[in-house]
Protein backbone atom coordinates (compact mmCIF):
# COMPACT_ATOMS: atom_id res chain seq x y z
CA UNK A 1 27.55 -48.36 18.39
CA UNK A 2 30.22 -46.41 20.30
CA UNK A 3 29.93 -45.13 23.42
CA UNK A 4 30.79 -41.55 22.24
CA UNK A 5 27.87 -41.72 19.68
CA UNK A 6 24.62 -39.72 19.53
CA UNK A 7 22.48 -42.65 20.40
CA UNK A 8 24.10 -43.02 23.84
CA UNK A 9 23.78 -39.73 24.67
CA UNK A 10 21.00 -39.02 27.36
CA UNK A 11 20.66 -35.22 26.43
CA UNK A 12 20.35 -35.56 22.76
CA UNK A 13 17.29 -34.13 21.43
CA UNK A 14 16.95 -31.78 23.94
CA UNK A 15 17.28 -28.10 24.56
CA UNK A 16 20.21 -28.32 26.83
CA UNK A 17 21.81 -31.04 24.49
CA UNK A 18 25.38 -29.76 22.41
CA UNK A 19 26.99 -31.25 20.26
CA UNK A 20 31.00 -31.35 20.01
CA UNK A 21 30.76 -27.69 18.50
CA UNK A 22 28.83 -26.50 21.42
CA UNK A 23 25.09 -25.67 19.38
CA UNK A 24 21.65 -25.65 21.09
CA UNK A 25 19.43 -28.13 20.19
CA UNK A 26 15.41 -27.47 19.71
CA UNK A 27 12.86 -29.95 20.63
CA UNK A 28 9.88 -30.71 18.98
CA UNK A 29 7.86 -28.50 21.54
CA UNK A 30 10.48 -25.91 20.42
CA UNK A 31 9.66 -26.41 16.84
CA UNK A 32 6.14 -26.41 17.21
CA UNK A 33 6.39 -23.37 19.40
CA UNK A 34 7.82 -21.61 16.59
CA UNK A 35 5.23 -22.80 13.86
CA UNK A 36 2.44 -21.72 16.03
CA UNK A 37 3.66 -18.32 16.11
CA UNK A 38 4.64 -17.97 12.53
CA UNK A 39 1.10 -19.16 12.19
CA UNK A 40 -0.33 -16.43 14.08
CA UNK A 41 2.01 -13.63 12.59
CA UNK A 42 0.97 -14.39 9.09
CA UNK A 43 -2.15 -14.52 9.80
CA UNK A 44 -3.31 -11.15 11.60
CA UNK A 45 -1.52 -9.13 8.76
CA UNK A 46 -3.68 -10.92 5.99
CA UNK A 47 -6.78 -10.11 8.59
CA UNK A 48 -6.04 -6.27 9.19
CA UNK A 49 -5.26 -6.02 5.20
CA UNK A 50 -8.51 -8.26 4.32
CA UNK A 51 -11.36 -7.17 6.82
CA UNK A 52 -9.62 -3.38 6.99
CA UNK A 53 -10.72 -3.57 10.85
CA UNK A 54 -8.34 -0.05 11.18
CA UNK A 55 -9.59 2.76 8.37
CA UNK A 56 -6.15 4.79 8.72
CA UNK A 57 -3.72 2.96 5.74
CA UNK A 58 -0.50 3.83 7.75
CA UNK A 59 -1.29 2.45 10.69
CA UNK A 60 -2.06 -0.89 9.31
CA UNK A 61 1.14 -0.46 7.39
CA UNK A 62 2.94 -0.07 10.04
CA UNK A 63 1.13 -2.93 12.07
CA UNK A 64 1.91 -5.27 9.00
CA UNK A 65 5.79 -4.39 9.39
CA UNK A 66 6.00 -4.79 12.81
CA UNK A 67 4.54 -8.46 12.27
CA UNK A 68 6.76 -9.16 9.30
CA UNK A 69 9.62 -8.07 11.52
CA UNK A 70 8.65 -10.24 14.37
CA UNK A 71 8.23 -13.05 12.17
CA UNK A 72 11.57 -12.70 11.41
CA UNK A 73 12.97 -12.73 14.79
CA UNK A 74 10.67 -15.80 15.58
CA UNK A 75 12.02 -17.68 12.24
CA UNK A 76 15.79 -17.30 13.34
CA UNK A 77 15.19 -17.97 17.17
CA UNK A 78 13.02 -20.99 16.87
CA UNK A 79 14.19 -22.33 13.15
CA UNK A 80 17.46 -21.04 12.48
CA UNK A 81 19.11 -21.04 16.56
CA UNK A 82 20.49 -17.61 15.97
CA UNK A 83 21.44 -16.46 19.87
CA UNK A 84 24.34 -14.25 20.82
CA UNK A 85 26.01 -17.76 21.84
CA UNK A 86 26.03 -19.68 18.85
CA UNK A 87 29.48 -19.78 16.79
CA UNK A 88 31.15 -17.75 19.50
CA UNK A 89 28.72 -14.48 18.28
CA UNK A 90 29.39 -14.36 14.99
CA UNK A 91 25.93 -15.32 13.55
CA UNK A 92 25.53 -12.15 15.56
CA UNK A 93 27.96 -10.18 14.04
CA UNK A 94 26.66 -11.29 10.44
CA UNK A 95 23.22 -10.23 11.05
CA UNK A 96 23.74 -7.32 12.30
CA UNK A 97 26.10 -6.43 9.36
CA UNK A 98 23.26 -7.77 6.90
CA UNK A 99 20.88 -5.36 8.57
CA UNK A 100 23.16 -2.11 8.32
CA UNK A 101 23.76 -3.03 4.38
CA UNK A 102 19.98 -3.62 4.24
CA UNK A 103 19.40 -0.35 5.59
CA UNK A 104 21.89 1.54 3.99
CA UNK A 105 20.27 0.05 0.47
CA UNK A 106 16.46 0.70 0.74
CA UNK A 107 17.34 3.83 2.23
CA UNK A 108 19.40 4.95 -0.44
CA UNK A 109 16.99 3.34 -3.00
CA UNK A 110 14.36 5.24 -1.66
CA UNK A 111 16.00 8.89 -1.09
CA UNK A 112 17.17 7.98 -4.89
CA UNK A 113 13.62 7.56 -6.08
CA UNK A 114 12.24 10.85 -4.10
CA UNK A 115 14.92 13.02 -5.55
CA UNK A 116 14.22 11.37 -9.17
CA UNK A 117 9.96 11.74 -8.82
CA UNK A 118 10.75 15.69 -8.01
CA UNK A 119 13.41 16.53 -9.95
CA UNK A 120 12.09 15.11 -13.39
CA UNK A 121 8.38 15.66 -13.17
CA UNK A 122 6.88 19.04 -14.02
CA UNK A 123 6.18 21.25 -11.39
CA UNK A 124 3.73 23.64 -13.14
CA UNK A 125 0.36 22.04 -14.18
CA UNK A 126 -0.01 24.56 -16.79
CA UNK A 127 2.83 24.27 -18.56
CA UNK A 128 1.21 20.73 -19.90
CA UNK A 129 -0.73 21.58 -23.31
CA UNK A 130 -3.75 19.29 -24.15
CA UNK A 131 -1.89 19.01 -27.60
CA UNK A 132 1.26 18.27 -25.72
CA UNK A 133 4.18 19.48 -23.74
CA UNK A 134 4.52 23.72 -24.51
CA UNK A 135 8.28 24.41 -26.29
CA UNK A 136 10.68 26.57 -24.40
CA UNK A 137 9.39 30.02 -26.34
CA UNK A 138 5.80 29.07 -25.31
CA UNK A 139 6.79 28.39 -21.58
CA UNK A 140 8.67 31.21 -21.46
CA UNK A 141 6.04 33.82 -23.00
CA UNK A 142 3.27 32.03 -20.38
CA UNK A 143 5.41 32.91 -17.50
CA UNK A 144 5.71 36.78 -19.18
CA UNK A 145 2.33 36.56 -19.18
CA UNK A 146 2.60 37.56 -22.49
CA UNK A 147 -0.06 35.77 -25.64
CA UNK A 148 2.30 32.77 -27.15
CA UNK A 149 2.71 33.60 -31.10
CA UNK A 150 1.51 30.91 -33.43
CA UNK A 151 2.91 29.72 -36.96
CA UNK A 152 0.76 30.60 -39.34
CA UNK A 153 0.41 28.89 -43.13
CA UNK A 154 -0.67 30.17 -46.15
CA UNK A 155 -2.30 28.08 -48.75
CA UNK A 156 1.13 27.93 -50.41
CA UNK A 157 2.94 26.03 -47.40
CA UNK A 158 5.07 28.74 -46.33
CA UNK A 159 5.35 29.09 -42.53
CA UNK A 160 5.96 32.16 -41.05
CA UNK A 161 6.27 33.01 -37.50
CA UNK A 162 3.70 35.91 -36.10
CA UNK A 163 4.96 38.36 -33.90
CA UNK A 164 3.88 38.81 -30.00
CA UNK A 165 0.57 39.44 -30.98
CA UNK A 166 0.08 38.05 -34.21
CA UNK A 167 0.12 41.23 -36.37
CA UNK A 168 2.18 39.59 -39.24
CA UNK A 169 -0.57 40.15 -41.71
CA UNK A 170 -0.12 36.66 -42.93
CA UNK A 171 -3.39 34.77 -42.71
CA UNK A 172 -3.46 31.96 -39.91
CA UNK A 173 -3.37 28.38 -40.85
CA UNK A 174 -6.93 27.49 -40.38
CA UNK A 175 -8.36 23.90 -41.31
CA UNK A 176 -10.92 25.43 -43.99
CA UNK A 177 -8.30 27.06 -45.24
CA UNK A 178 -6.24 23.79 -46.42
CA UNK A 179 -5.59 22.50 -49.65
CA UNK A 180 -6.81 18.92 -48.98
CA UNK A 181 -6.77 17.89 -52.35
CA UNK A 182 -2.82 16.94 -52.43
CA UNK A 183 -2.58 15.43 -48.85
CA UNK A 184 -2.05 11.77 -48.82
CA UNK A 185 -2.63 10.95 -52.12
């Protein structure tokens, strides 16, 4: 082998050891170090959301987070080597320009989503008929306060439409009052 090679080279394997581009080696203690506390950080989430040690939801939620985002700092310090002097800082640089664009998207995503739940679902409860959703004449008569007008249907099949109060003098389309006979056949 060469003299300039990695075998010859007391400080390879080693913490303080660089190669020719300058990057921080990790021992095995390092490694293990790291597993251990990826070990640990996966595992008292699953315990606060299994055993539900903590009754309040949002605090555990926000217990879970803060391990998920300590896991992530442990994975890049102890498995990935990410430190402000790696690469001359730029690691740096891209992480922290992967975070804003993170950011900027669930945030987004999210105000999206709020603004889409309250502007499309219905604010008034009783607007929503057990037969189904009330036309614009009925919704508007309800908020008159005024009794909606219904079509009514002789035994001939010609609809007419009542008046406010139903005073057409047409009789209302009742289900006794049907001609069944000629339905569906």
């Amino acid at each position: 082998m060469s003299s300039g090679s990695h075998a010859s080279d007391p400080n390879r394997g080693t913490a303080s050891g660089n190669h020719e581009t300058g990057e921080a080696h990790s021992t095995i203690r390092g490694y293990l170090t790291g597993f251990g506390l990826s070990v640990v950080l996966t595992v008292i989430p699953f315990w606060l959301v299994m055993a539900r040690p903590i009754e309040d939801g949002v605090v555990t939620a926000v217990l879970v987070v803060l391990a998920a985002v300590a896991q992530i700092v442990v994975q890049m310090i102890y498995f990935l080597h990410m430190d402000a002097k790696s690469e001359g800082g730029w690691t740096v640089m891209a992480l922290i320009f992967t975070f804003v664009v993170l950011v900027i998207t669930i945030a987004g995503s999210l105000w999206v989503m709020y603004h889409l739940n309250s502007n499309m679902m219905p604010m008034d409860h009783e607007v929503m008929d057990v037969d189904g959703p009330a036309t614009l004449q009925q919704q508007m008569q309800m908020e008159d306060g005024r009794p909606m007008g219904g079509a009514t249907a002789p035994a001939d099949g010609n609809t007419q439409t009542t008046g406010q109060s139903g005073e057409s003098g047409q009789s209302e389309m009742r289900p006794d009052s049907m001609d069944h006979g000629s339905m569906g056949r």
